[in-house]
PDB file of N, CA and C in Angstrom:
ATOM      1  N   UNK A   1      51.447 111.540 131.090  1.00  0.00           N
ATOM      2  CA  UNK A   1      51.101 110.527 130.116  1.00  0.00           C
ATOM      3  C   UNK A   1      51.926 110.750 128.858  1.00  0.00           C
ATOM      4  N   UNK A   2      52.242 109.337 128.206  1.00  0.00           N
ATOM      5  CA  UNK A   2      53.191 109.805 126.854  1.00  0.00           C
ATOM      6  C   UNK A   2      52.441 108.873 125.967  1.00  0.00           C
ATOM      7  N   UNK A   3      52.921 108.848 124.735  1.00  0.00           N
ATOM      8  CA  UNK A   3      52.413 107.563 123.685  1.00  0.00           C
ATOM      9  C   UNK A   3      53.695 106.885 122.937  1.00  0.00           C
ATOM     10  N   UNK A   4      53.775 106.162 122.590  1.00  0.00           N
ATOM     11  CA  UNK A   4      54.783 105.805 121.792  1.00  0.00           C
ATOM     12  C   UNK A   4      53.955 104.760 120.457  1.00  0.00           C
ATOM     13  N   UNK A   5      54.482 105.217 119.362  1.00  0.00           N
ATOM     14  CA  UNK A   5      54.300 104.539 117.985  1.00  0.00           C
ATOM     15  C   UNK A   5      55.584 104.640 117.554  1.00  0.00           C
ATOM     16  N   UNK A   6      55.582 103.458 116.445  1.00  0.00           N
ATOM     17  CA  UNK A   6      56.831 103.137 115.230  1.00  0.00           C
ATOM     18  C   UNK A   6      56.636 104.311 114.095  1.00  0.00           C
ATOM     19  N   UNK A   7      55.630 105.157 114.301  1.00  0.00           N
ATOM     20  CA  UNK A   7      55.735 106.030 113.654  1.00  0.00           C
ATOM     21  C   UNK A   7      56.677 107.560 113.449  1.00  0.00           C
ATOM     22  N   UNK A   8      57.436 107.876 112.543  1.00  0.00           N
ATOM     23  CA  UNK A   8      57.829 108.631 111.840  1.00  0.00           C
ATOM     24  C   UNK A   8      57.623 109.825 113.169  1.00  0.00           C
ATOM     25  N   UNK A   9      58.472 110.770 113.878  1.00  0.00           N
ATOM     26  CA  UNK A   9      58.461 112.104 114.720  1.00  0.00           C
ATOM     27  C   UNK A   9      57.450 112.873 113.612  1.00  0.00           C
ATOM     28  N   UNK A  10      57.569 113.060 112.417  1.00  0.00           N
ATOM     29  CA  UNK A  10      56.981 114.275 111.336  1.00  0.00           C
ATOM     30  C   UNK A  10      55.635 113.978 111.704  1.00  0.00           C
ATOM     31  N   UNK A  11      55.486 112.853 111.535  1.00  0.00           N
ATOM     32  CA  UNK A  11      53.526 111.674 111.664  1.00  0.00           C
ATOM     33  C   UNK A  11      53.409 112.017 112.600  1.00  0.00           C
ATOM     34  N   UNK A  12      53.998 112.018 113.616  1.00  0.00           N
ATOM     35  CA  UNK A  12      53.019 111.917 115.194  1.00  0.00           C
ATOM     36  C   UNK A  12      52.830 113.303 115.103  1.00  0.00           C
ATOM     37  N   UNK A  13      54.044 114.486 114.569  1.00  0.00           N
ATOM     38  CA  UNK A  13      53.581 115.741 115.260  1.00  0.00           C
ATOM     39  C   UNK A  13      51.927 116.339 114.234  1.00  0.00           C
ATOM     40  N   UNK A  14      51.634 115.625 112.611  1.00  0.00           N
ATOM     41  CA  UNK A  14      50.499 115.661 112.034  1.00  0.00           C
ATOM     42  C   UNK A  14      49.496 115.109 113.341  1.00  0.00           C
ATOM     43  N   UNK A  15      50.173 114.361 113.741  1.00  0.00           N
ATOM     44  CA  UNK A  15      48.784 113.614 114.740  1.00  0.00           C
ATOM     45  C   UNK A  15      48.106 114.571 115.482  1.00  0.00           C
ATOM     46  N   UNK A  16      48.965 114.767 116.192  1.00  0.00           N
ATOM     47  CA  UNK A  16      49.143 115.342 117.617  1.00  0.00           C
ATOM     48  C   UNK A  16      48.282 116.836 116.889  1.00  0.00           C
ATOM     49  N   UNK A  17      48.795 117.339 115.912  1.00  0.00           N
ATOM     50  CA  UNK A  17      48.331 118.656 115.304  1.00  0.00           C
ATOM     51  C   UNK A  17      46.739 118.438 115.039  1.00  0.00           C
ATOM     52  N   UNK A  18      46.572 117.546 114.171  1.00  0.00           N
ATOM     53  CA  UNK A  18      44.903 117.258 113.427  1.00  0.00           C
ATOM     54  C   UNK A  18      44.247 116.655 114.867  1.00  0.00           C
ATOM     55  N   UNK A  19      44.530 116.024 115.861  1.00  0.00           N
ATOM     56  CA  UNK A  19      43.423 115.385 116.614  1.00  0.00           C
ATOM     57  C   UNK A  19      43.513 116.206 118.336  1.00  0.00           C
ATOM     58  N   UNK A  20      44.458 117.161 118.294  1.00  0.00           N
ATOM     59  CA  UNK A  20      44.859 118.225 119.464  1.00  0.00           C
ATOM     60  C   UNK A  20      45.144 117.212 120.600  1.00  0.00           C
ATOM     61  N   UNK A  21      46.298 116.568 120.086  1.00  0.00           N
ATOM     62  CA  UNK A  21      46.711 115.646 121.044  1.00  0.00           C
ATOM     63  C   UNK A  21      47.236 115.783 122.569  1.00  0.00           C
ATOM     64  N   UNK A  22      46.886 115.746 123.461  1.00  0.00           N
ATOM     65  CA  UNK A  22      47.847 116.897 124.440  1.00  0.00           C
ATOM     66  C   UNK A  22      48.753 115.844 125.320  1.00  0.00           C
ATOM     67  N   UNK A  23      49.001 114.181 124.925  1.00  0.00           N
ATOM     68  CA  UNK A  23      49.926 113.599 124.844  1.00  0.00           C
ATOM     69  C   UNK A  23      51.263 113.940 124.437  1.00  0.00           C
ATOM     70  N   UNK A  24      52.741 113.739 124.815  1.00  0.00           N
ATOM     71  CA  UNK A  24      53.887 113.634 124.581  1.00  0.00           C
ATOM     72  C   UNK A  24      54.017 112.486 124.021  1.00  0.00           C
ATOM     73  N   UNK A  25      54.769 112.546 122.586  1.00  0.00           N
ATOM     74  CA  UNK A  25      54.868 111.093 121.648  1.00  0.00           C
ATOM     75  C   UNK A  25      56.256 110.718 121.433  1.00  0.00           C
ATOM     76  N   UNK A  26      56.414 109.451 121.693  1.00  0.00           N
ATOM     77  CA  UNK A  26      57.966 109.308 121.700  1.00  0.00           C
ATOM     78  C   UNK A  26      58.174 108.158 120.254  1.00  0.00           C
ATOM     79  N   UNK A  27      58.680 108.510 119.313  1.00  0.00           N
ATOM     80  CA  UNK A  27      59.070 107.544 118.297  1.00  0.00           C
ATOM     81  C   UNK A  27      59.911 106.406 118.369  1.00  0.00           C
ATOM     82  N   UNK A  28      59.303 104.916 118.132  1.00  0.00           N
ATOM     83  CA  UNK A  28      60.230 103.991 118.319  1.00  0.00           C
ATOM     84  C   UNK A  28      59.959 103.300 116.815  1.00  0.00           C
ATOM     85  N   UNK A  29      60.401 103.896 116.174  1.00  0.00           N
ATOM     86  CA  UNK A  29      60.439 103.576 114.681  1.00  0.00           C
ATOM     87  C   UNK A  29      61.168 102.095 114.079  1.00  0.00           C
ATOM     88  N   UNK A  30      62.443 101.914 114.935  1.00  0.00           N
ATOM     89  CA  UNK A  30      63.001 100.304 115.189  1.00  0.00           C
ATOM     90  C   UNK A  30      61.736  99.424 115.679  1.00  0.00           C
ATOM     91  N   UNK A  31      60.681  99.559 116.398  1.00  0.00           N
ATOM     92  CA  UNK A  31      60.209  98.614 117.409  1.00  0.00           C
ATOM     93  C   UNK A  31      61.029  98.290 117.906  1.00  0.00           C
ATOM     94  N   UNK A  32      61.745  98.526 119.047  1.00  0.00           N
ATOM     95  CA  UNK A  32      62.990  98.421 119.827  1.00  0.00           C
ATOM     96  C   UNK A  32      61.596  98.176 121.593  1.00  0.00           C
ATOM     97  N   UNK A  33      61.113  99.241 121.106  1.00  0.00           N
ATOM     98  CA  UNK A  33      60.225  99.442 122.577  1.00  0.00           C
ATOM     99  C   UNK A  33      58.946  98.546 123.034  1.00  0.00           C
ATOM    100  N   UNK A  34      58.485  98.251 121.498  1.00  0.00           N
ATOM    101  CA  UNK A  34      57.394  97.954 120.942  1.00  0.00           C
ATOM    102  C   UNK A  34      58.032  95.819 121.532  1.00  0.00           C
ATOM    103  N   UNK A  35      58.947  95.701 120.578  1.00  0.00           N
ATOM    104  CA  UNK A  35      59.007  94.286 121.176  1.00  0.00           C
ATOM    105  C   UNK A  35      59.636  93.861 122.626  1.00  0.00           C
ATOM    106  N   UNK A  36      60.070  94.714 123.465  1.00  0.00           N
ATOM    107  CA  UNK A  36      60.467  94.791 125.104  1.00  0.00           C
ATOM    108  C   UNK A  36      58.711  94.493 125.814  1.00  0.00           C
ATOM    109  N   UNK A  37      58.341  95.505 125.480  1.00  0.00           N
ATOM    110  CA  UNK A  37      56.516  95.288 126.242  1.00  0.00           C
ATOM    111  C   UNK A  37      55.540  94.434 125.993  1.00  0.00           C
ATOM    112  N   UNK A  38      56.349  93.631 124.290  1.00  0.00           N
ATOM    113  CA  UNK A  38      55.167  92.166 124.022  1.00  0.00           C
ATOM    114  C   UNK A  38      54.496  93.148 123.126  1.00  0.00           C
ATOM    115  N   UNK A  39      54.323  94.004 122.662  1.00  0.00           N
ATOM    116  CA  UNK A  39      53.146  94.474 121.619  1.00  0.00           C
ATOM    117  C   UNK A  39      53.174  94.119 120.217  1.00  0.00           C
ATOM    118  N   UNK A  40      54.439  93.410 119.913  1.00  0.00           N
ATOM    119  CA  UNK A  40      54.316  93.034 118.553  1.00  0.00           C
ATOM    120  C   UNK A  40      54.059  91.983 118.277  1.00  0.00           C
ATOM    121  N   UNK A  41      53.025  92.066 117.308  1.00  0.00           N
ATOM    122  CA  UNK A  41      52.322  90.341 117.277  1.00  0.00           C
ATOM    123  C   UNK A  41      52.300  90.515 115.787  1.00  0.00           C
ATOM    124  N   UNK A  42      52.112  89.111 115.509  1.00  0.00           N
ATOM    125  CA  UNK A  42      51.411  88.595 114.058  1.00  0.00           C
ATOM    126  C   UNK A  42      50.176  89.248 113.971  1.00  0.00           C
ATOM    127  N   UNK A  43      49.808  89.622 112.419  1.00  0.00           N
ATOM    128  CA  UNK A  43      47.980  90.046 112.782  1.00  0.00           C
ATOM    129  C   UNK A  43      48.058  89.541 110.844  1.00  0.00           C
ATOM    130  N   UNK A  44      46.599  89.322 111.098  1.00  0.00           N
ATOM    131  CA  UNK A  44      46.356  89.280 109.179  1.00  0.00           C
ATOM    132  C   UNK A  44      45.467  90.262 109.475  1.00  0.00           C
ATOM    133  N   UNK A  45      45.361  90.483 107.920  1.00  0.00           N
ATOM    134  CA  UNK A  45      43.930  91.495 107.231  1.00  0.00           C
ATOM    135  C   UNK A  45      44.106  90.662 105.834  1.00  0.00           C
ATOM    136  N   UNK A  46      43.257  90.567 105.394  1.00  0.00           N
ATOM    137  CA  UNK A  46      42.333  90.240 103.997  1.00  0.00           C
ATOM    138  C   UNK A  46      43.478  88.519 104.029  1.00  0.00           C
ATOM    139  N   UNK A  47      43.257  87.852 104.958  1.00  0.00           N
ATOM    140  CA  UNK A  47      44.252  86.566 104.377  1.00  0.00           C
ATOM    141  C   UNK A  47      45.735  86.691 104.391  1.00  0.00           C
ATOM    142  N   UNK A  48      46.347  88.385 104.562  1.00  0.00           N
ATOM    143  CA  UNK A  48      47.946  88.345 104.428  1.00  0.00           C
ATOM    144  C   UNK A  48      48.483  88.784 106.104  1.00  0.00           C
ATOM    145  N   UNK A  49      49.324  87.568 106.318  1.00  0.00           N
ATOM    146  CA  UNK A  49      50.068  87.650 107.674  1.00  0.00           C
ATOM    147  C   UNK A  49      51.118  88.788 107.633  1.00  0.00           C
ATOM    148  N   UNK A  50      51.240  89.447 109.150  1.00  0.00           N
ATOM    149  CA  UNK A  50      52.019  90.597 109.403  1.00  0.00           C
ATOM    150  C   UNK A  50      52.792  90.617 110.678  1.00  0.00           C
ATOM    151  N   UNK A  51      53.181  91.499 110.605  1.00  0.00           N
ATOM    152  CA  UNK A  51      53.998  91.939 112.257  1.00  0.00           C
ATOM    153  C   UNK A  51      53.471  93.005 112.645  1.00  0.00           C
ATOM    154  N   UNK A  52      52.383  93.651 113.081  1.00  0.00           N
ATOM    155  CA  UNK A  52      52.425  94.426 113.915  1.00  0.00           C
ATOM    156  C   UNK A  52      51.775  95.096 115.214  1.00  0.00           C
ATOM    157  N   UNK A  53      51.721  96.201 115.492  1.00  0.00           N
ATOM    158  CA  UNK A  53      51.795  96.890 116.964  1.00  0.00           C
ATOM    159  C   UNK A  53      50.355  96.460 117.336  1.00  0.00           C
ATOM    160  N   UNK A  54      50.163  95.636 118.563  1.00  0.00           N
ATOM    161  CA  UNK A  54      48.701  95.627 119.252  1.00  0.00           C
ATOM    162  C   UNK A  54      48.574  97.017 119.891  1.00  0.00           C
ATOM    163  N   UNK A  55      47.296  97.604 119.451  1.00  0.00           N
ATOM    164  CA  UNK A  55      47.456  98.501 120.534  1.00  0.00           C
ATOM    165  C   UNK A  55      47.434  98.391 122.074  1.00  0.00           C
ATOM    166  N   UNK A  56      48.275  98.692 122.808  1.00  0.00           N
ATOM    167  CA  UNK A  56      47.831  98.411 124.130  1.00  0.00           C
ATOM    168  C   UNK A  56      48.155  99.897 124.865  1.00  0.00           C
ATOM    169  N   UNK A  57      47.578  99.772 126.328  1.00  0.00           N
ATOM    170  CA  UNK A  57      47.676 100.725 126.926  1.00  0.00           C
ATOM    171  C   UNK A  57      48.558 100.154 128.611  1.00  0.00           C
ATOM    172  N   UNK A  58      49.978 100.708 128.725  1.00  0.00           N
ATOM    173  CA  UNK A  58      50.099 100.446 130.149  1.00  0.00           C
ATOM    174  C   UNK A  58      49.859 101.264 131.019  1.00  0.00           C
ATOM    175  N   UNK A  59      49.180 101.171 132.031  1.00  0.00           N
ATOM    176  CA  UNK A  59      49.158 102.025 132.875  1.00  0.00           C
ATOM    177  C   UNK A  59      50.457 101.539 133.905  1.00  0.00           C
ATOM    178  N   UNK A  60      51.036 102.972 134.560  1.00  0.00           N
ATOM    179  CA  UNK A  60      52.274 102.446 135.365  1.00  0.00           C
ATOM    180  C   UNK A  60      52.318 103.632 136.486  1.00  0.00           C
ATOM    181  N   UNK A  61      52.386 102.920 137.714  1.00  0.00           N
ATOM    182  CA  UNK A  61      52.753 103.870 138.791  1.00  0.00           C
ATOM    183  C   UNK A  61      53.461 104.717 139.361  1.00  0.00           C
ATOM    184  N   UNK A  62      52.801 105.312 140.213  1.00  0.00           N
ATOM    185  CA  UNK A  62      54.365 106.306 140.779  1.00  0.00           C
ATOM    186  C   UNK A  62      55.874 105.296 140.759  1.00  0.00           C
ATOM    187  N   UNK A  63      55.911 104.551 141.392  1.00  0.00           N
ATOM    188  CA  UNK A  63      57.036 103.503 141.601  1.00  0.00           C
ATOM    189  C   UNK A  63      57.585 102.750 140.071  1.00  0.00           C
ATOM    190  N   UNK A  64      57.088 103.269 139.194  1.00  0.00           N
ATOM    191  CA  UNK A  64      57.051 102.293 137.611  1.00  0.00           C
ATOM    192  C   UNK A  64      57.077 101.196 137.680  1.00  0.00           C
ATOM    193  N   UNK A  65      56.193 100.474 138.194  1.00  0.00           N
ATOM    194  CA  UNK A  65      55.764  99.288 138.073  1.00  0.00           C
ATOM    195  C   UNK A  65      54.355  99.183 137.107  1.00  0.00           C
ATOM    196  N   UNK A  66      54.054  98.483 136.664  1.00  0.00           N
ATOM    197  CA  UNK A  66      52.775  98.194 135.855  1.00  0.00           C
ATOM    198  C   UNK A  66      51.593  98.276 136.516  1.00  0.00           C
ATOM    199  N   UNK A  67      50.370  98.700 136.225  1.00  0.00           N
ATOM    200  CA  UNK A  67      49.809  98.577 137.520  1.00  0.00           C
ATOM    201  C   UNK A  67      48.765  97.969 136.460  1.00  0.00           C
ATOM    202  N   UNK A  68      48.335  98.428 135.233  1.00  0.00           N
ATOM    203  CA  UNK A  68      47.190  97.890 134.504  1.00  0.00           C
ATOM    204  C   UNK A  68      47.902  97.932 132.854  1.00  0.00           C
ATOM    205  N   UNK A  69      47.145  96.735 132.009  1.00  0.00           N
ATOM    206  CA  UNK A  69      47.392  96.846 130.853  1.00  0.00           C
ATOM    207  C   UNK A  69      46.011  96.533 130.320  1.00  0.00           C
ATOM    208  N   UNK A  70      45.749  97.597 129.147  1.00  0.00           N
ATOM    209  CA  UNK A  70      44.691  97.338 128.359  1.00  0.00           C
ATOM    210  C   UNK A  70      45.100  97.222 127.141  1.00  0.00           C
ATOM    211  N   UNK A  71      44.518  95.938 126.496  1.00  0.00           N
ATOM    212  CA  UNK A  71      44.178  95.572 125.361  1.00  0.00           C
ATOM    213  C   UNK A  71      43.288  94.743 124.575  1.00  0.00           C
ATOM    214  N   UNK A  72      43.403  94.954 123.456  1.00  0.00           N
ATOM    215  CA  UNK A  72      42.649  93.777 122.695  1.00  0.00           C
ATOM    216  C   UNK A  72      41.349  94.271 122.363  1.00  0.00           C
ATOM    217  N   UNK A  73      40.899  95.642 122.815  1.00  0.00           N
ATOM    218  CA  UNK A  73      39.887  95.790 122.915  1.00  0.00           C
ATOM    219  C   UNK A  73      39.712  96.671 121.179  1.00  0.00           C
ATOM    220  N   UNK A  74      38.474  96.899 120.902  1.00  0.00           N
ATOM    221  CA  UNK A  74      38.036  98.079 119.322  1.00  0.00           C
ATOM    222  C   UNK A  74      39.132  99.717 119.830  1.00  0.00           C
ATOM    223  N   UNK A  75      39.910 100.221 119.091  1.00  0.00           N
ATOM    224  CA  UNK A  75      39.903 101.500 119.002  1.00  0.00           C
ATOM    225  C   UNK A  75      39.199 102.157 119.661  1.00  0.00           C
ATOM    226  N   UNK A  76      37.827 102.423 119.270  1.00  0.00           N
ATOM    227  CA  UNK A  76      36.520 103.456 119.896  1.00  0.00           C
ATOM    228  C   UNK A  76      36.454 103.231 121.565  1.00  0.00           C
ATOM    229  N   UNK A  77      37.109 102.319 121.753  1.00  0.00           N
ATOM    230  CA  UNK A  77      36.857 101.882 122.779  1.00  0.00           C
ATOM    231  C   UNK A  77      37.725 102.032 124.070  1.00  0.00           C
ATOM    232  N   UNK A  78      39.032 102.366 123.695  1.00  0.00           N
ATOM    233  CA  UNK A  78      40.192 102.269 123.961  1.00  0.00           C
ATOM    234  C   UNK A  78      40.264 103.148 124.919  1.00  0.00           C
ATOM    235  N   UNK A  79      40.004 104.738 124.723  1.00  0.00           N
ATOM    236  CA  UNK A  79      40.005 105.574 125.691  1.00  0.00           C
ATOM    237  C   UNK A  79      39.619 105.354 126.626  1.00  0.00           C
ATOM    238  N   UNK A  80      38.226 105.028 126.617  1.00  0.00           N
ATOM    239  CA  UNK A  80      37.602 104.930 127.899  1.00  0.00           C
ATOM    240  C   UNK A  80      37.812 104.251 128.972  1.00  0.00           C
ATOM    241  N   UNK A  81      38.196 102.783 128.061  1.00  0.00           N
ATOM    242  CA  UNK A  81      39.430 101.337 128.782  1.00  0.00           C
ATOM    243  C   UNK A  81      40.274 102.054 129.876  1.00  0.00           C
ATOM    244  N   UNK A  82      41.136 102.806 128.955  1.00  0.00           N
ATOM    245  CA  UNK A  82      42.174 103.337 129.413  1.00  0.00           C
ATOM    246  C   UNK A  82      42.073 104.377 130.919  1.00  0.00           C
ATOM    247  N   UNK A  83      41.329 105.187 130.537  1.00  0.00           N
ATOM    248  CA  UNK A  83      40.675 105.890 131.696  1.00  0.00           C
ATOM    249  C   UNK A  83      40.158 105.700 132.980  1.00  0.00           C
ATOM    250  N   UNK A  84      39.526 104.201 132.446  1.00  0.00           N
ATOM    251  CA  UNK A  84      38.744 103.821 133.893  1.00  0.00           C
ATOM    252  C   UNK A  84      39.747 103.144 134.265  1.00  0.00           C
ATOM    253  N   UNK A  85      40.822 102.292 133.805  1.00  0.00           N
ATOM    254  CA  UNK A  85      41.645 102.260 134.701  1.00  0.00           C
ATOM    255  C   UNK A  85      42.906 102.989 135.472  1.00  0.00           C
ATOM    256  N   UNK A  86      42.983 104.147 134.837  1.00  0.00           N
ATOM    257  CA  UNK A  86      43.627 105.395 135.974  1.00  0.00           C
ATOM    258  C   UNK A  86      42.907 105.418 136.775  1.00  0.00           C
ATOM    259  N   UNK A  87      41.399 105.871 136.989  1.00  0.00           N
ATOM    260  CA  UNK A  87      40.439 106.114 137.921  1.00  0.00           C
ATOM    261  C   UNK A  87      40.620 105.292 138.391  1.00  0.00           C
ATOM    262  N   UNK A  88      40.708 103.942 138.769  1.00  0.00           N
ATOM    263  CA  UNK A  88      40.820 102.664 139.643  1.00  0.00           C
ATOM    264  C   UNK A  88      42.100 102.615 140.656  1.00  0.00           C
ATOM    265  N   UNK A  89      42.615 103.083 140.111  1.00  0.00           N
ATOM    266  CA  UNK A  89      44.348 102.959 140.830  1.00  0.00           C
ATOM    267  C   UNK A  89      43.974 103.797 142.184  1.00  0.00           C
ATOM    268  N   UNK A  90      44.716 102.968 143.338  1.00  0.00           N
ATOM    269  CA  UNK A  90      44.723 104.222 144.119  1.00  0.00           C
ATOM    270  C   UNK A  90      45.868 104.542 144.532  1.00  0.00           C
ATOM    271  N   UNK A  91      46.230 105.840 143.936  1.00  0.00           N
ATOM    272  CA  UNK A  91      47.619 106.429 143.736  1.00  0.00           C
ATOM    273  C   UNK A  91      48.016 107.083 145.155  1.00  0.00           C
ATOM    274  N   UNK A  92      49.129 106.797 145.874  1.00  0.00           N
ATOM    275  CA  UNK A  92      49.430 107.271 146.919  1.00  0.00           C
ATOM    276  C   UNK A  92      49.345 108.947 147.058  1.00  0.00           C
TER     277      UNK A  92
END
């Protein structure tokens, strides 16, 4: 499993440090990666329009094909999303 954010290598390795991340984080600080997979969208907060990262989760197979994408869903929520659909796959 890896993660990728537009965030800063220094940021992710704080991340990875404060929340004992045991993910591999790959920086796409361009959104280079971020707009190939569709994750960059418009979003507002308080009335002001933006550009950025939906969180999503792909899940992808032995073969790298896509097998599940989660999104859209709360943060808190996300893991678990994410999880039950590894558990679902049936991986050769």
């Amino acid at each position: 499993m890896l993660g990728i954010s537009p965030d800063k290598p220094s940021a992710q390795k704080k991340f990875q440090e404060k929340y004992k991340f045991p993910f591999s984080l790959l920086s796409d600080i361009d959104k280079t990666v971020a707009k190939q997979f569709g994750v960059l969208k418009e979003k507002s907060m308080y009335g002001r329009k933006y550009m950025g990262i939906e969180r999503t989760t792909f899940v992808i197979g032995p073969e790298g094909k896509i097998a599940g994408i989660i999104s859209g869903i709360k943060a808190d929520e996300h893991a678990a999303a994410a999880l039950a659909a590894l558990k679902a796959q049936k991986w050769p």
